[in-house]
Each structure stands twice: as structure tokens, then as C-alpha cells.
N, C-alpha and C. Protein backbone atom coordinates (compact mmCIF):
# COMPACT_ATOMS: atom_id res chain seq x y z
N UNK A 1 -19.46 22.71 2.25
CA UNK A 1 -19.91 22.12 1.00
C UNK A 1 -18.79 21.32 0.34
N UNK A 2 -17.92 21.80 0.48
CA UNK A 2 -16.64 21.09 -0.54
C UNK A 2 -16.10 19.52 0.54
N UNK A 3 -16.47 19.90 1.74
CA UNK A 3 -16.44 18.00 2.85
C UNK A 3 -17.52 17.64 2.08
N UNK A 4 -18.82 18.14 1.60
CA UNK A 4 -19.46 16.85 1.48
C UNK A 4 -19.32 16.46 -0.23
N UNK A 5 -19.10 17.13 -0.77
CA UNK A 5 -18.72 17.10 -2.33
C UNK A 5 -17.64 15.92 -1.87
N UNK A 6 -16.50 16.64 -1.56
CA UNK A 6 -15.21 14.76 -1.65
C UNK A 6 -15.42 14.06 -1.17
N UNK A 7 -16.63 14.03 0.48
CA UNK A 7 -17.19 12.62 0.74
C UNK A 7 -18.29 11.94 -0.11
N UNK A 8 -18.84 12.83 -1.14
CA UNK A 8 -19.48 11.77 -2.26
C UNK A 8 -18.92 11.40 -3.45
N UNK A 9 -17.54 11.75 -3.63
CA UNK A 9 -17.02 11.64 -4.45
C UNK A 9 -16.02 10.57 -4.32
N UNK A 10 -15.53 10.49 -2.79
CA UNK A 10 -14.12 9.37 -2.22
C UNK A 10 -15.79 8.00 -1.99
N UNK A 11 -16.40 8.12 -1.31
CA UNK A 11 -17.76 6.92 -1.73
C UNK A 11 -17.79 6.58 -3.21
N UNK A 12 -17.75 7.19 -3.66
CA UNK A 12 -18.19 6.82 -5.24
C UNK A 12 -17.40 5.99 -5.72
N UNK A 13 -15.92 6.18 -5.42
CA UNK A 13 -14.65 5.30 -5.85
C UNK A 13 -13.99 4.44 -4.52
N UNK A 14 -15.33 3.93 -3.72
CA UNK A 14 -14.82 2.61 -3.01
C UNK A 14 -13.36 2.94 -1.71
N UNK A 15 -13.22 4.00 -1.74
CA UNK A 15 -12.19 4.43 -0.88
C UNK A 15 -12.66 4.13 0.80
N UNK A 16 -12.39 3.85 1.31
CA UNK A 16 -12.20 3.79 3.08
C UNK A 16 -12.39 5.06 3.67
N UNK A 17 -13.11 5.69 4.21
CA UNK A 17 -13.49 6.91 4.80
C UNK A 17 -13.74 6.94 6.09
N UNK A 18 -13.35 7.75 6.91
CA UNK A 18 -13.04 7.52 8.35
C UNK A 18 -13.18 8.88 8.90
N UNK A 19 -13.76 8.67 10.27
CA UNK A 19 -14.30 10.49 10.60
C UNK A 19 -12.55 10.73 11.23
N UNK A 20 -12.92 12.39 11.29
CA UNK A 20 -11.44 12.52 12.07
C UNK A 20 -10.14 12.60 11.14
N UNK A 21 -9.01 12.72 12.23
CA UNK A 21 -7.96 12.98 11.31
C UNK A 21 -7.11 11.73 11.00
N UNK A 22 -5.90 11.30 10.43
CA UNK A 22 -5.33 10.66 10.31
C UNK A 22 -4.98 10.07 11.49
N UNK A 23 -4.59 8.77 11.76
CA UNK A 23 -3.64 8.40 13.25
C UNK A 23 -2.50 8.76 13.07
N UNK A 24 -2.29 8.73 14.44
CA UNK A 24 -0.66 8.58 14.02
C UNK A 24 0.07 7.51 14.77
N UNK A 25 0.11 6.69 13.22
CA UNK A 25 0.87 5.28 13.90
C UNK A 25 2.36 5.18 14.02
N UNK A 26 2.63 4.07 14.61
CA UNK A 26 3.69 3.61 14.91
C UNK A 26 4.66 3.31 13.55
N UNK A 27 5.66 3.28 13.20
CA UNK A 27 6.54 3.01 11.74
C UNK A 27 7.36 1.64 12.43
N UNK A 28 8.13 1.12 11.78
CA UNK A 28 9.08 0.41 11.74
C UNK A 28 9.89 0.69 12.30
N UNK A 29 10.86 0.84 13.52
CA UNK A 29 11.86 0.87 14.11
C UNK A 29 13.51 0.51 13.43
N UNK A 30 13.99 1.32 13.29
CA UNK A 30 15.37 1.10 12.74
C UNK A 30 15.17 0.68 11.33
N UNK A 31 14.37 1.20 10.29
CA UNK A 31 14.11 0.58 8.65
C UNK A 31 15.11 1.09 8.03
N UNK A 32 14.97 -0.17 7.08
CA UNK A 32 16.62 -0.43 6.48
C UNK A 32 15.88 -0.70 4.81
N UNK A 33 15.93 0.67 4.34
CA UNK A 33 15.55 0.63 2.90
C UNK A 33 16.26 -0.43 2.29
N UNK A 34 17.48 -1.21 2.56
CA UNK A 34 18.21 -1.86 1.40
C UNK A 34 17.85 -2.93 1.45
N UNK A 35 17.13 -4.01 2.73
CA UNK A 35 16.55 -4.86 2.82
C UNK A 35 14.95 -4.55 2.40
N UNK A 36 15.06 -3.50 2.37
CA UNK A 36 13.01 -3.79 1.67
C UNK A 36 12.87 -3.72 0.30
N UNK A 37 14.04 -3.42 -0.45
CA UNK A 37 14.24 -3.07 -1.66
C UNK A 37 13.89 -5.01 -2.32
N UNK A 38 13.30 -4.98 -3.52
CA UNK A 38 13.21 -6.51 -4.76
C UNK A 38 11.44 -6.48 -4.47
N UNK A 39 11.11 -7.66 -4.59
CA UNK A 39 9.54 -7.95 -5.18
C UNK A 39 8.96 -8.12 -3.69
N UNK A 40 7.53 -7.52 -4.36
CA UNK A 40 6.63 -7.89 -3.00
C UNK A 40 5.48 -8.28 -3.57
N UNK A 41 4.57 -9.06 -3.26
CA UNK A 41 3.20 -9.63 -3.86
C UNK A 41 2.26 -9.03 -3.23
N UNK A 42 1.31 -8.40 -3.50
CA UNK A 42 0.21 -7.65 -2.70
C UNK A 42 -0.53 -8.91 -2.25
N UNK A 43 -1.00 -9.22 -0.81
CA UNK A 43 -1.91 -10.25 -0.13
C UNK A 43 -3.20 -9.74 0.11
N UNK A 44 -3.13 -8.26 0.64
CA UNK A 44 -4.44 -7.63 0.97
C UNK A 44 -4.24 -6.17 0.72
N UNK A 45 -5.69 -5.80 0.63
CA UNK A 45 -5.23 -4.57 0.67
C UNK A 45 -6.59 -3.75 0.86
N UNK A 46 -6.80 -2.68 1.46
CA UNK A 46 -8.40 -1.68 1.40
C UNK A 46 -8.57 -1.56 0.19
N UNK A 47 -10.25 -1.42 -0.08
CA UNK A 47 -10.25 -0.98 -1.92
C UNK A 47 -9.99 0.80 -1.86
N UNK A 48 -9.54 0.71 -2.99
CA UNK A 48 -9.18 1.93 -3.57
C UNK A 48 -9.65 2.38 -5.23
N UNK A 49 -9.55 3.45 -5.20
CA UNK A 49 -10.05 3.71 -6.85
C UNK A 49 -8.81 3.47 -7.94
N UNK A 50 -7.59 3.93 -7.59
CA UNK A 50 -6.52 3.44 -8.25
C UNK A 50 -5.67 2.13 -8.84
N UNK A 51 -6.18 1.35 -7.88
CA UNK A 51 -6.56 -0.45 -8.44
C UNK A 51 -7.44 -1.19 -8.76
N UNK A 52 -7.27 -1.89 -10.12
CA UNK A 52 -8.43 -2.37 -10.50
C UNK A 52 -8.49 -4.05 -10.73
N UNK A 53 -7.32 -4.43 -11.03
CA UNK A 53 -6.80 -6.06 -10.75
C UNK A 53 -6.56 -6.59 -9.66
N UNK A 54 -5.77 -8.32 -10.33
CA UNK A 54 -5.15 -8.80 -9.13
C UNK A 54 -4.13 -9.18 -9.60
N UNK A 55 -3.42 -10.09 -9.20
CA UNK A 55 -1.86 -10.55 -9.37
C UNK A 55 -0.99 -9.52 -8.99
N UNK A 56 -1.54 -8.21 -8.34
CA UNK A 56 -0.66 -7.22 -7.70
C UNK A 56 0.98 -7.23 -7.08
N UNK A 57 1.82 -7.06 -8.11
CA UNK A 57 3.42 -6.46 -7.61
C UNK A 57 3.63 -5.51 -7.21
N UNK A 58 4.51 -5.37 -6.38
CA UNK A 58 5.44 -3.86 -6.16
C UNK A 58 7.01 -4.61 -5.98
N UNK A 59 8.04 -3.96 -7.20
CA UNK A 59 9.39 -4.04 -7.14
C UNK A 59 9.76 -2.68 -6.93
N UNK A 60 10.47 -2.74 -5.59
CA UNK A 60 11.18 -1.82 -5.14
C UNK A 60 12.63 -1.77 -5.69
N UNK A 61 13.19 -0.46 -6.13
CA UNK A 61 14.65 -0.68 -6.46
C UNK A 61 15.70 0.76 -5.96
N UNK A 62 17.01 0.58 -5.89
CA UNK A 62 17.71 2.03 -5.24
C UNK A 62 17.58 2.25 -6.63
N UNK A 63 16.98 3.90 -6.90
CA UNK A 63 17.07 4.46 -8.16
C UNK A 63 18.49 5.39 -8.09
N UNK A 64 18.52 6.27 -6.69
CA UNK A 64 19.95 7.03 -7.07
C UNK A 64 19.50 7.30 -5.23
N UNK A 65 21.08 7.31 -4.37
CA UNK A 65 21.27 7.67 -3.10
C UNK A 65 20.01 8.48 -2.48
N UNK A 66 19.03 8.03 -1.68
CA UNK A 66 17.93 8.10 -1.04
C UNK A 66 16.51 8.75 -1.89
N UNK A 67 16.56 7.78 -3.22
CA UNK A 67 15.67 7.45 -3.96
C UNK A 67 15.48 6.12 -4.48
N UNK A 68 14.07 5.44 -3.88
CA UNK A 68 13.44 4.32 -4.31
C UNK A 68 12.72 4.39 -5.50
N UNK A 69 13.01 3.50 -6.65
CA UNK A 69 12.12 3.28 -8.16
C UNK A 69 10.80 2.45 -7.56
N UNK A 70 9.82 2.79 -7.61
CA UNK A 70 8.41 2.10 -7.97
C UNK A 70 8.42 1.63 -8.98
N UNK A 71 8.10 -0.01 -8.96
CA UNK A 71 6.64 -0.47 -10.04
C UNK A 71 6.24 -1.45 -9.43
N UNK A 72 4.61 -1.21 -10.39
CA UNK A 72 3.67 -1.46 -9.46
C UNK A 72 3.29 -2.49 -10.44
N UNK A 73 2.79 -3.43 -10.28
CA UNK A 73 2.22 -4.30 -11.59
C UNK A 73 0.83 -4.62 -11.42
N UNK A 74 -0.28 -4.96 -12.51
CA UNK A 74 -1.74 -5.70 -11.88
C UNK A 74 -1.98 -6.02 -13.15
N UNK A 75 -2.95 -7.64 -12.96
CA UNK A 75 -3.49 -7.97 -13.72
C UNK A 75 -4.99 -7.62 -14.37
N UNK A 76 -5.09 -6.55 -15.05
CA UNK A 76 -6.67 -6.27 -15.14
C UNK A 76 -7.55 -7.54 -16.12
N UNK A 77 -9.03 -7.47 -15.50
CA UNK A 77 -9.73 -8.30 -16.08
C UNK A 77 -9.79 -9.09 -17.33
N UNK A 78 -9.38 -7.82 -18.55
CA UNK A 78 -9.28 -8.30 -19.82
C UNK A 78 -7.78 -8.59 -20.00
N UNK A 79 -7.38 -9.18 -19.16
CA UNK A 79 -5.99 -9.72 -19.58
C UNK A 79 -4.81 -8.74 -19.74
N UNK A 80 -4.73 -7.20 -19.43
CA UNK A 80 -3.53 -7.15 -20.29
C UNK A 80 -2.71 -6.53 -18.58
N UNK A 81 -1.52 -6.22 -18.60
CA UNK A 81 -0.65 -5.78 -17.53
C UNK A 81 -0.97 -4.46 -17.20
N UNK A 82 -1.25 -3.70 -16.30
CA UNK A 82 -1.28 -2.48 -15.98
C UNK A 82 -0.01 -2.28 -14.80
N UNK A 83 0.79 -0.98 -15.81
CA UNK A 83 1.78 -0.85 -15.03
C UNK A 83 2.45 0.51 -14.61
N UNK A 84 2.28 0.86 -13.47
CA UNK A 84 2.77 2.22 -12.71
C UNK A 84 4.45 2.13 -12.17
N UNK A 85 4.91 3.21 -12.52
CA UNK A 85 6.28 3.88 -12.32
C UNK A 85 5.91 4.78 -11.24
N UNK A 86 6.77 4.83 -10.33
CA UNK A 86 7.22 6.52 -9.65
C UNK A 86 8.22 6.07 -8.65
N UNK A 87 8.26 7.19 -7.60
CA UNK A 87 9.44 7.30 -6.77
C UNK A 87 9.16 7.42 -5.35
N UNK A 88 9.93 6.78 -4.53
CA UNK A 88 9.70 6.91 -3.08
C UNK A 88 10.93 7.61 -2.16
N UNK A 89 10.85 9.32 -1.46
CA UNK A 89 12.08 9.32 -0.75
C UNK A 89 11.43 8.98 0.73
N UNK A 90 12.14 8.45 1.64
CA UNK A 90 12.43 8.79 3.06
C UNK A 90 12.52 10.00 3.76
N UNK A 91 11.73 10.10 5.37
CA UNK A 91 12.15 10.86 5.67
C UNK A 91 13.02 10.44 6.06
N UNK A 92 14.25 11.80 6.55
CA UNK A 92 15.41 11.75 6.97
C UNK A 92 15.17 11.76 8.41
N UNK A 93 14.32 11.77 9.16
CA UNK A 93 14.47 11.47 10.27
C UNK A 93 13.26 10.58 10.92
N UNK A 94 12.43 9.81 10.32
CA UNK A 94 11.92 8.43 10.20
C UNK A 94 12.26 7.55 9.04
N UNK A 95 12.71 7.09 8.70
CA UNK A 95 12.92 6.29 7.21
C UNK A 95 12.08 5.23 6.79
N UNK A 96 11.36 4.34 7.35
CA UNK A 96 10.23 4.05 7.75
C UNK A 96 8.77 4.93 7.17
N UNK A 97 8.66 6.00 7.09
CA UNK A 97 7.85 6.99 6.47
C UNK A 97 8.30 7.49 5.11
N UNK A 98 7.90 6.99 4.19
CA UNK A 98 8.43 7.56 2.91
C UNK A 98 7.22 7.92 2.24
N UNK A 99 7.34 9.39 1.22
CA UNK A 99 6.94 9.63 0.52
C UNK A 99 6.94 9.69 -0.82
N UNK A 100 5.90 9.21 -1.74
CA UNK A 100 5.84 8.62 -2.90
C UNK A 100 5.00 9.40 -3.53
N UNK A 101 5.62 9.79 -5.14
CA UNK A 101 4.90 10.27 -6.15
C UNK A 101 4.88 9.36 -7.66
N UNK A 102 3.79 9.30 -7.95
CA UNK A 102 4.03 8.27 -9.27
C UNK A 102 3.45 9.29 -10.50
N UNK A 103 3.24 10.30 -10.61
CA UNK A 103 2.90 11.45 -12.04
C UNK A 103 3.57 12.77 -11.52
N UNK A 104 3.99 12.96 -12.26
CA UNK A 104 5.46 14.25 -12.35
C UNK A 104 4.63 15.39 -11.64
N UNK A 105 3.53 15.83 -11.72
CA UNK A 105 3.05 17.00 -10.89
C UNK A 105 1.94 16.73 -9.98
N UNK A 106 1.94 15.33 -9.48
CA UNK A 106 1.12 15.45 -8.42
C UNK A 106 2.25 15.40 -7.32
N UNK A 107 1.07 15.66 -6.03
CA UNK A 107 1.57 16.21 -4.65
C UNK A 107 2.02 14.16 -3.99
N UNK A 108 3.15 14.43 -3.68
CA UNK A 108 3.37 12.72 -2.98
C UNK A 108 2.27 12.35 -1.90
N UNK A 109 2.13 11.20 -1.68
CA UNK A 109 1.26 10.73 -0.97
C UNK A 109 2.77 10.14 -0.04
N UNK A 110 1.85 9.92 1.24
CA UNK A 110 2.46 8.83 2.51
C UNK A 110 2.67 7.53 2.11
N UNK A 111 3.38 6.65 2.29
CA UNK A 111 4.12 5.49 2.54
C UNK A 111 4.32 4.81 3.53
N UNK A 112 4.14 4.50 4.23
CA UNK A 112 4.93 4.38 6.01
C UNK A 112 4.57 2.99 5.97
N UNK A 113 5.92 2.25 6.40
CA UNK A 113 5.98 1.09 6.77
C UNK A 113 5.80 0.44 8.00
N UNK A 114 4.68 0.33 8.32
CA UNK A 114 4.32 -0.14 9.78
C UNK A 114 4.94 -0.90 10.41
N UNK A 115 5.55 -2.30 9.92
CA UNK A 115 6.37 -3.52 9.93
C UNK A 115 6.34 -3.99 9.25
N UNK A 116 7.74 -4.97 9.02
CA UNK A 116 8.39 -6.06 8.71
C UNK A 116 9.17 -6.43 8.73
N UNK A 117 9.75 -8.23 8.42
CA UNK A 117 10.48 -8.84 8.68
C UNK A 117 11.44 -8.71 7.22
N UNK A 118 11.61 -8.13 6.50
CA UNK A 118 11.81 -7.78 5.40
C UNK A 118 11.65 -9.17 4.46
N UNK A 119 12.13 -9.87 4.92
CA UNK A 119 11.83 -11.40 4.29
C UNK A 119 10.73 -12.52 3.86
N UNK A 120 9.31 -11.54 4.56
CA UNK A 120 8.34 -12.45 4.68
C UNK A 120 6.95 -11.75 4.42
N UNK A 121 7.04 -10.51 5.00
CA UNK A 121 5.92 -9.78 5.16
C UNK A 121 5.89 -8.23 5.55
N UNK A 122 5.23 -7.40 4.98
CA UNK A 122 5.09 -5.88 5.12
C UNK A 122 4.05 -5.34 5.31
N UNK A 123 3.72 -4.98 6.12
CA UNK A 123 2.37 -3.46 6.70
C UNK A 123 2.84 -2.52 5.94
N UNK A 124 2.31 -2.08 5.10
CA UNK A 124 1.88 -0.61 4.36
C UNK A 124 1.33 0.13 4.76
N UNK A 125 0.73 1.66 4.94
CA UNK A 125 -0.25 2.27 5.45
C UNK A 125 -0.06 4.11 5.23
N UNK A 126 -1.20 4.21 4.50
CA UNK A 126 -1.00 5.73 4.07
C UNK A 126 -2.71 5.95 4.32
N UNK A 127 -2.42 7.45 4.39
CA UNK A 127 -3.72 8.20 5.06
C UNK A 127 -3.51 9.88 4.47
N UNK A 128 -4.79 10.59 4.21
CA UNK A 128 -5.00 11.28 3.67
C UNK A 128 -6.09 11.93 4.40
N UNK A 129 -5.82 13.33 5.00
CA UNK A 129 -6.63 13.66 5.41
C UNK A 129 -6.90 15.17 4.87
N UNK A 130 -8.25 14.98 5.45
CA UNK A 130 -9.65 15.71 4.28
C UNK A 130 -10.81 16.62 5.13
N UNK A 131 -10.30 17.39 5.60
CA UNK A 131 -10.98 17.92 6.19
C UNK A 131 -11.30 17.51 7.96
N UNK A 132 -12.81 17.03 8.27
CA UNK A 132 -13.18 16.39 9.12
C UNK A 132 -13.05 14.91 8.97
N UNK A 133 -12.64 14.49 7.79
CA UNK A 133 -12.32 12.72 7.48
C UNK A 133 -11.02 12.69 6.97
N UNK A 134 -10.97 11.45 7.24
CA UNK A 134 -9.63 10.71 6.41
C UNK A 134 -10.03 10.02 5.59
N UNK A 135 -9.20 9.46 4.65
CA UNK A 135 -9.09 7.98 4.00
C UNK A 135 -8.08 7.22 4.24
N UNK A 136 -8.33 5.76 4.22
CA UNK A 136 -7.11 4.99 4.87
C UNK A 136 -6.85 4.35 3.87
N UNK A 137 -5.68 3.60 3.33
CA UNK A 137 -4.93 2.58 2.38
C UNK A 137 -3.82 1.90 3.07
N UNK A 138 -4.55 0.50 2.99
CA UNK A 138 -3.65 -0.11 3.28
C UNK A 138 -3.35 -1.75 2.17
N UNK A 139 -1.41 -1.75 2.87
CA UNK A 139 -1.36 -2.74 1.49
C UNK A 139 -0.33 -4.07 2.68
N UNK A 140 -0.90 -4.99 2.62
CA UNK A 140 -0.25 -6.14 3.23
C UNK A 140 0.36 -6.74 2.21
N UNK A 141 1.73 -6.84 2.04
CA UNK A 141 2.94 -7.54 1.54
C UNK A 141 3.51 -8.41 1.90
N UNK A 142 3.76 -9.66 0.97
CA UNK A 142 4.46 -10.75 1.32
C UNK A 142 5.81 -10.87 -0.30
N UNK A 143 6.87 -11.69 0.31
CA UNK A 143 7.72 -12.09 -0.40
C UNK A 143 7.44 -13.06 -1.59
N UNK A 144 6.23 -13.71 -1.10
CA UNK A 144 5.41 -15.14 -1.89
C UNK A 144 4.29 -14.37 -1.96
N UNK A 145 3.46 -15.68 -3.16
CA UNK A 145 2.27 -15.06 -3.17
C UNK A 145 1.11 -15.85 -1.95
N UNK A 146 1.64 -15.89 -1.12
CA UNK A 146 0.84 -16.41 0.21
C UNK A 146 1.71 -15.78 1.37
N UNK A 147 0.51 -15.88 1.95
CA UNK A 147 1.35 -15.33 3.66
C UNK A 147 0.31 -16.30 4.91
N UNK A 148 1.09 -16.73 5.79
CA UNK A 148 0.86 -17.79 7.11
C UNK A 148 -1.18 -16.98 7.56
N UNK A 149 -1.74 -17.44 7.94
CA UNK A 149 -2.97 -16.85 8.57
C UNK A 149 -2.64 -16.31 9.86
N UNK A 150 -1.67 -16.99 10.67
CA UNK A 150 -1.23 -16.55 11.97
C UNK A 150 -0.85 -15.02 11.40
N UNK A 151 0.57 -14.96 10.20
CA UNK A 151 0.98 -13.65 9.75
C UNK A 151 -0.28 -12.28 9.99
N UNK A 152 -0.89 -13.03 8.78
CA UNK A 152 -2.09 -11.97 8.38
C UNK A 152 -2.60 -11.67 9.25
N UNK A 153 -2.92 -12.20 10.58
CA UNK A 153 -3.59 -11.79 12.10
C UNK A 153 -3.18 -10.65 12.68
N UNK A 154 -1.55 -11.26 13.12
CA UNK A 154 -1.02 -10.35 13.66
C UNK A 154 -0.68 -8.75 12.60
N UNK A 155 -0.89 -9.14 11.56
CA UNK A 155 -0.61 -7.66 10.88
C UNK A 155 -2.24 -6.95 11.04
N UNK A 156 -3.27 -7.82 11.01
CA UNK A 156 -4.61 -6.88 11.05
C UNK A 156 -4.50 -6.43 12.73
N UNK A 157 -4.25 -7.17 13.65
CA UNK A 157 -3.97 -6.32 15.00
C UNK A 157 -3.70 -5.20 15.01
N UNK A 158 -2.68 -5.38 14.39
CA UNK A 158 -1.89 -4.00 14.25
C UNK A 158 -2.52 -2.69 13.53
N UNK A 159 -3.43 -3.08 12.70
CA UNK A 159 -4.50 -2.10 11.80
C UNK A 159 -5.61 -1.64 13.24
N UNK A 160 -5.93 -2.89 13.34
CA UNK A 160 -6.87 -2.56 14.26
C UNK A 160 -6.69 -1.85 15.42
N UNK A 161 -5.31 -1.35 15.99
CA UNK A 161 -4.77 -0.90 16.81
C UNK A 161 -4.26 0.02 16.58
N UNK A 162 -4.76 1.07 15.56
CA UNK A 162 -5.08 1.98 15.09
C UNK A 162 -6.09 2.60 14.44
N UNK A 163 -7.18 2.30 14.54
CA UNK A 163 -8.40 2.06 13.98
C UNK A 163 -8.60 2.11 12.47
N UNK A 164 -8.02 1.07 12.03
CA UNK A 164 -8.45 0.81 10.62
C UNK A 164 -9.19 -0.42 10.66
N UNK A 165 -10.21 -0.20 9.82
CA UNK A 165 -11.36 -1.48 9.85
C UNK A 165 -10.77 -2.44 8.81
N UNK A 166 -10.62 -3.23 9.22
CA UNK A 166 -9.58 -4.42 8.95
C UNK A 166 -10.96 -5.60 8.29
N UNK A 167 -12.06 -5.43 8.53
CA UNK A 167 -13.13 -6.27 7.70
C UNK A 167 -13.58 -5.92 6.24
N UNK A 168 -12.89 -4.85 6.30
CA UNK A 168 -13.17 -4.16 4.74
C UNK A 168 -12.25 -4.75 3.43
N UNK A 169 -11.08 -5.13 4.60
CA UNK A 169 -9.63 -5.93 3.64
C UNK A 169 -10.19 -6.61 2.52
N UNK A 170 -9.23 -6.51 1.20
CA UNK A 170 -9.62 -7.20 0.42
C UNK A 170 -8.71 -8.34 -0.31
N UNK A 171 -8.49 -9.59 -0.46
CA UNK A 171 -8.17 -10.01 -0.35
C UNK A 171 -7.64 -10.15 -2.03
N UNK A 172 -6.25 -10.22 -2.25
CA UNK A 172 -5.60 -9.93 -3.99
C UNK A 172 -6.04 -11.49 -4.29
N UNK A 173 -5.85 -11.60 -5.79
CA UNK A 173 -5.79 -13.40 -6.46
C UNK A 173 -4.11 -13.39 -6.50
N UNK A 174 -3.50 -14.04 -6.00
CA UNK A 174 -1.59 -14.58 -6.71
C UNK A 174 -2.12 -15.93 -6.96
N UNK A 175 -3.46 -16.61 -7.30
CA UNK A 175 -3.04 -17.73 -7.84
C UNK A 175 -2.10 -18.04 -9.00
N UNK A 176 -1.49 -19.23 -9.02
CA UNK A 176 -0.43 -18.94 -9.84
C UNK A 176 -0.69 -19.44 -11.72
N UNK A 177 -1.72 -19.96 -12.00
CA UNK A 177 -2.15 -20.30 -13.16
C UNK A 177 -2.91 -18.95 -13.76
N UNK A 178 -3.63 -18.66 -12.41
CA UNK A 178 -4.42 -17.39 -12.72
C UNK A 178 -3.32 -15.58 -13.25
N UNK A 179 -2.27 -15.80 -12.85
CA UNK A 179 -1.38 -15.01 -12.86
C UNK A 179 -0.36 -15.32 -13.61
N UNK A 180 -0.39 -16.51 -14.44
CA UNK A 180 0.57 -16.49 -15.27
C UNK A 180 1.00 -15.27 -16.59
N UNK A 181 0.41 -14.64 -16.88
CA UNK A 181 0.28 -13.29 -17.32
C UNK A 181 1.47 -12.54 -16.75
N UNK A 182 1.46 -12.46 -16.09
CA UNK A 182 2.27 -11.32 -15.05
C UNK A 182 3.70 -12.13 -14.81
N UNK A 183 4.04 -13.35 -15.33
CA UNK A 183 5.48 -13.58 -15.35
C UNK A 183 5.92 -14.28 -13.82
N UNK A 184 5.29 -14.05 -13.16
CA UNK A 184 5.63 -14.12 -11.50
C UNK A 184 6.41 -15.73 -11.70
């Protein structure tokens, strides 16, 4: 009873639901928190209940020796900034996999950096698993608020080569008139 209670409840809030357990993907090879650290523009991302805009930021910063500062920025509909704080550590023996909490007593969620070139573009990808299902989140990052179509390909491959349904993607606004709000 309680699988089908959170599967009508993770439906209700637009979440990605997937039979089975989490994958287990591939991370980033040799990740180098100090290059992923400054601004990233959200390009795509699965819907989720926790976002509700666009003009989507994430500034990464070293908060203190193997702690990353979160913020998250979005433009909601009626104009005003919605803005999330929290913290990301590494594991110590993937670094590439970090775990992130953004409210002082919840449980961290996954992080894991699938790839990037740190300069151009980032695979995001966290998963939550729930019993007989998962949920998937994923967040495609660029340095700009555009990324190449070739880019965006080869990063949905890579979803898809793990079975995340990559047609569900949703695609952020960084237009830049449209986002003038947000300072970018």
C-alpha cells in the first residue's frame, strides 16, 4: 500500500517514475571539484516538483575544504527570484558522486556528475529509489545560456544509455530579455 500511495503521489508532482531500482551509472572519471566550481545555466532538465521557473542557475562555490555552497536561482512566473541555498560533499572515493542537502534536516539526495568538459557542459543525474520504482532527475548544464545540438545529443545518449527517457526532457527559457530579472 505505501508503493502505491508514493506512486500517486510522485505522479501527482510530475516526477519521472521508472520500474526497478536505480542504475548504476557511470560518473566522471578523475572529477576535479575546483574546475566545476562558478555558474552553470540549466539547458534541460526532467520535470520535477521542486522547480517551478526558468532562467535556472546553479553557482557552485568551495564553502570550507570538501564542502561545495549551492545556489540555485529561477525565475518564477510572477516575476520574482526564487532562491535555494545548501551544500554538496563528495564521496571520498568517487568525487564525481556528491551528496547534497539544501534544508538542515532533510536526508541528502545524490548528485553525480555523469560528464563534463567543465567549460562547456555538465550531465547531472540523481535517482531515488522507492521501493519497486525509482525516480530519475536529471539536469543538463552549460556555461552559456545555450549549448551546441550536437552537445545536447551526445549528453541524451548518454541518458539513454542508462535508461532514462530522454523525450520527457524539458527544455529551460535563458532567453536573455526574458531573463533579465535574474541579472545573468
Amino acid at each position: 500500500m505505501l508503493g502505491l500511495t508514493l506512486l500517486c503521489a510522485l505522479s501527482a508532482s510530475a516526477q519521472v517514475i521508472m520500474p526497478g531500482r536505480c542504475p548504476d551509472a557511470a560518473v566522471q572519471e578523475k572529477f576535479d571539484a575546483a574546475a566545476y566550481l562558478g555558474k552553470w545555466y540549466e539547458i534541460q532538465k526532467l520535470p520535477n516538483s521542486f522547480q517551478k521557473g526558468q532562467c535556472s542557475t546553479a553557482q557552485y562555490s568551495l564553502q570550507s575544504p570538501g564542502v561545495v555552497g549551492v545556489l540555485n536561482r529561477e525565475l518564477l512566473n510572477n516575476g520574482t527570484i526564487n532562491a535555494l541555498t545548501g551544500t554538496a560533499k563528495p564521496s571520498p572515493t568517487e568525487p564525481a558522486k556528491l551528496m547534497v542537502t539544501f534544508f538542515e534536516n532533510s536526508p541528502p539526495s545524490p548528485y553525480w556528475v555523469l560528464s563534463t568538459d567543465y567549460n562547456n557542459f555538465a550531465l547531472v543525474y540523481s535517482c531515488t529509489d522507492l521501493e519497486l520504482i525509482h525516480t530519475d532527475f536529471v539536469w543538463i548544464l552549460s556555461r552559456t545560456p545555450t549549448l551546441p545540438q550536437e552537445t545536447l545529443e551526445k549528453l541524451q545518449n548518454i541518458l539513454t544509455s542508462i535508461g532514462v527517457t530522454v523525450d520527457k526532457l524539458l527544455a529551460t527559457n535563458q532567453d536573455l530579455k526574458y531573463c533579465t530579472p535574474m541579472g545573468n
